[in-house]
Protein backbone atom coordinates (compact mmCIF):
# COMPACT_ATOMS: atom_id res chain seq x y z
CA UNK A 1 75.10 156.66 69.67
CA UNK A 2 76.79 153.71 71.86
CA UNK A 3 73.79 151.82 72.63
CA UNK A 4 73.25 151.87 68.25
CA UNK A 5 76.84 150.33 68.11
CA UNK A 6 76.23 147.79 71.05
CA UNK A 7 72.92 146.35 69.22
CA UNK A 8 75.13 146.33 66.21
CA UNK A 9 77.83 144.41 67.52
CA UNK A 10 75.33 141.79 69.01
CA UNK A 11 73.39 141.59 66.14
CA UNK A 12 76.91 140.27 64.04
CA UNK A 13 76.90 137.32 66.46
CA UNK A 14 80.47 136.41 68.01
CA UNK A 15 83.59 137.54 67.68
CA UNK A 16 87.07 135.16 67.05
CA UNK A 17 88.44 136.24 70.50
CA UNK A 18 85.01 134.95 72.13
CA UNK A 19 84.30 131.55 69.85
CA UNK A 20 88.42 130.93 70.26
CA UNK A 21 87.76 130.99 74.35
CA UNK A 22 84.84 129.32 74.65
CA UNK A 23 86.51 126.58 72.72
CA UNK A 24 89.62 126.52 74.90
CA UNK A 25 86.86 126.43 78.29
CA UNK A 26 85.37 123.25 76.51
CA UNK A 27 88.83 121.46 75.54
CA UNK A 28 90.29 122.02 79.48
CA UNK A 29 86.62 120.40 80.46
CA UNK A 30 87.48 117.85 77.82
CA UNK A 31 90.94 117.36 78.50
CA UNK A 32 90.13 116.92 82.78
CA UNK A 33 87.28 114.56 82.15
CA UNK A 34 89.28 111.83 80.42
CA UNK A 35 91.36 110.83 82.96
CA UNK A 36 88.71 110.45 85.37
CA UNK A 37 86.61 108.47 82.75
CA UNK A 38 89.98 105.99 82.74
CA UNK A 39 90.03 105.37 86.35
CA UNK A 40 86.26 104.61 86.84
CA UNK A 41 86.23 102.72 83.66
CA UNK A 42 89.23 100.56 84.94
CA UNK A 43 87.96 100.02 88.70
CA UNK A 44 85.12 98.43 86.98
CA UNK A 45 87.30 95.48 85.97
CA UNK A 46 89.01 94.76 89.18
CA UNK A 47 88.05 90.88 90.11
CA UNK A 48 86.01 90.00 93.67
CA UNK A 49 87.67 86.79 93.44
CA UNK A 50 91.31 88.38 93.84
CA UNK A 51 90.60 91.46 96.21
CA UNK A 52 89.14 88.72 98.24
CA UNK A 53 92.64 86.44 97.81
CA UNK A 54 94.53 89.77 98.96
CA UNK A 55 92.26 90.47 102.03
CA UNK A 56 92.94 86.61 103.31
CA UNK A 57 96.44 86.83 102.34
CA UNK A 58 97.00 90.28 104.24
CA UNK A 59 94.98 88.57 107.41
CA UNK A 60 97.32 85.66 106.99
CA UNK A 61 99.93 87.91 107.31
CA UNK A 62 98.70 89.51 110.16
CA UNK A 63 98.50 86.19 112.13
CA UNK A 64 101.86 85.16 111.05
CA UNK A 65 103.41 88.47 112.28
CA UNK A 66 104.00 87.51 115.82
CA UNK A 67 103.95 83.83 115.08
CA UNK A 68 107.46 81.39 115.64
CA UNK A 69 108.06 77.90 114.93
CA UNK A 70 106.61 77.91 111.29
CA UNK A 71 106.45 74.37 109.60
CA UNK A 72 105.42 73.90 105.76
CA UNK A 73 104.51 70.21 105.71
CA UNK A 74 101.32 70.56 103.01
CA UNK A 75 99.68 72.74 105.51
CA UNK A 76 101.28 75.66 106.85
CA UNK A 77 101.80 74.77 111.14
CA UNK A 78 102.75 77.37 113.65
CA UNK A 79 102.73 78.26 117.02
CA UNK A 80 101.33 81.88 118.28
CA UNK A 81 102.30 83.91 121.44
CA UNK A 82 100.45 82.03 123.76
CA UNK A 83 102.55 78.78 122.38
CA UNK A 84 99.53 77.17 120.81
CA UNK A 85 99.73 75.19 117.91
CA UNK A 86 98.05 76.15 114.73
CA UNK A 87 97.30 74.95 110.92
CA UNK A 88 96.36 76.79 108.37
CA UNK A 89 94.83 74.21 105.45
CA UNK A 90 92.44 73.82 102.43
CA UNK A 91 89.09 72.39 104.02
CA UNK A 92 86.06 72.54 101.20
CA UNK A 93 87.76 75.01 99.14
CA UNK A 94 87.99 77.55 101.95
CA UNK A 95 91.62 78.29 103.64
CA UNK A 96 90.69 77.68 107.49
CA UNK A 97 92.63 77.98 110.40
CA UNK A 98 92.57 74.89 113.13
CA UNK A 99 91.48 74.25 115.69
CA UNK A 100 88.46 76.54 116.08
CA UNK A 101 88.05 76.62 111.83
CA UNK A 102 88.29 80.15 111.42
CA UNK A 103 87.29 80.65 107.98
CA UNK A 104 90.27 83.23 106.51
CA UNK A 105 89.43 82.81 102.01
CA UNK A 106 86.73 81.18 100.30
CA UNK A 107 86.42 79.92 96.82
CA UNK A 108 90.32 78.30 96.83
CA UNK A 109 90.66 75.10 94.46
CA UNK A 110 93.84 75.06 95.20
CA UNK A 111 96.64 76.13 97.98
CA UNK A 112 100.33 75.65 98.94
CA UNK A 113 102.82 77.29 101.00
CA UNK A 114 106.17 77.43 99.84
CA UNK A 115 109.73 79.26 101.39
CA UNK A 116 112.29 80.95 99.71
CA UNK A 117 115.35 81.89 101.60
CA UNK A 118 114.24 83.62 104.61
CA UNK A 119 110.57 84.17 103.19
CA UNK A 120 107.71 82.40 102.77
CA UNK A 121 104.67 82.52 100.40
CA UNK A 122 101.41 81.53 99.58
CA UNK A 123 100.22 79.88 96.37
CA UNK A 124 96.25 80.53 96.09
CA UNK A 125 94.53 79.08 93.07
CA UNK A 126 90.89 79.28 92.00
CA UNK A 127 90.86 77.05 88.83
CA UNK A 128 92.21 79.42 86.21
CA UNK A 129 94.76 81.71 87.72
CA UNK A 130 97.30 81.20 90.64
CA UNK A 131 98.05 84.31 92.75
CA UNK A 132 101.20 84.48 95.03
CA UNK A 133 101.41 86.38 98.03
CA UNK A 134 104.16 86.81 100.56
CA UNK A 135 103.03 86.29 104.32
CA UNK A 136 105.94 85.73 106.50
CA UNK A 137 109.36 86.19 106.89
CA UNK A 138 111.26 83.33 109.22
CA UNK A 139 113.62 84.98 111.00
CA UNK A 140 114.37 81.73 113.21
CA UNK A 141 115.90 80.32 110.09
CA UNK A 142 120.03 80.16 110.45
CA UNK A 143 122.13 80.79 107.32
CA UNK A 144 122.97 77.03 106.76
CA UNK A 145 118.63 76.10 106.72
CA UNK A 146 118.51 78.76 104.10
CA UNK A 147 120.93 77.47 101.74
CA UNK A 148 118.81 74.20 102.10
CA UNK A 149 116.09 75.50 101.87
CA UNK A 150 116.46 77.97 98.53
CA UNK A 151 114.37 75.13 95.74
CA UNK A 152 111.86 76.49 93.82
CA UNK A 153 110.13 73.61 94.44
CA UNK A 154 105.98 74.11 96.17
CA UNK A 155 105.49 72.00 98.69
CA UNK A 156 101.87 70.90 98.66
């Protein structure tokens, strides 16, 4: 007698507790998916040109860290640990670093270096945009330079 009401049952089709959570299973499948379709949707967009800006500037920064004796006179002039004198410049649209011409970004139209009070920043521009990055901090600077020193002026 239980195996006639078990055919019966599946022979009805589904029942409103079983179509009600198979519909829930497929809206939490749903409902995870679309975030993750956001984020690979969006890394899709990112620009080589300005991951490639951000990778120079953090390298810039890296070579600054431990530098003293900064000087922004158009090109960016410092002297490292060993108290050698470096440049970082524009040289065929690449940002090099003299003597030796270490190559640090490519594809630069334009760049400038510019401080503001104890900081100081790099303009890189490639034509359309310009992207600012900051890649030093001066702490040689005395209160009296800063106040001098405070324009929002580039200096190219």
């Amino acid at each position: 007698m239980e195996n006639k009401s078990i055919r019966f049952i599946n022979r009805r089709g589904f029942t409103l507790i079983e179509v009600l959570f198979s519909l829930a299973i497929c809206l939490l499948i749903v409902i995870n998916i679309l975030p993750i379709v956001k984020i690979v949707t969006s890394k899709n967009n990112i620009n080589v040109n300005t991951s490639f800006y951000a990778m120079g500037a953090k390298q810039v920064a890296k070579i600054l860290y431990t530098a003293k004796d900064i000087t922004i006179d158009g090109n960016l002039s410092y002297l490292d640990s060993d108290d050698k004198t470096y440049t970082l410049s524009l040289n065929k649209n690449r940002v090099v670093k003299e003597p030796g011409f270490d190559i640090i970004i490519r594809d630069v139209e334009e760049l400038s270096f510019y401080r503001r009070d104890k900081n100081i920043y790099m303009c890189l521009g490639d034509g359309k945009h310009e992207y600012h990055y900051l890649i030093a901090t001066d702490y040689q600077l005395k209160n009296e330079e800063i106040i001098e020193d405070n324009s929002d002026e580039t200096v190219e």
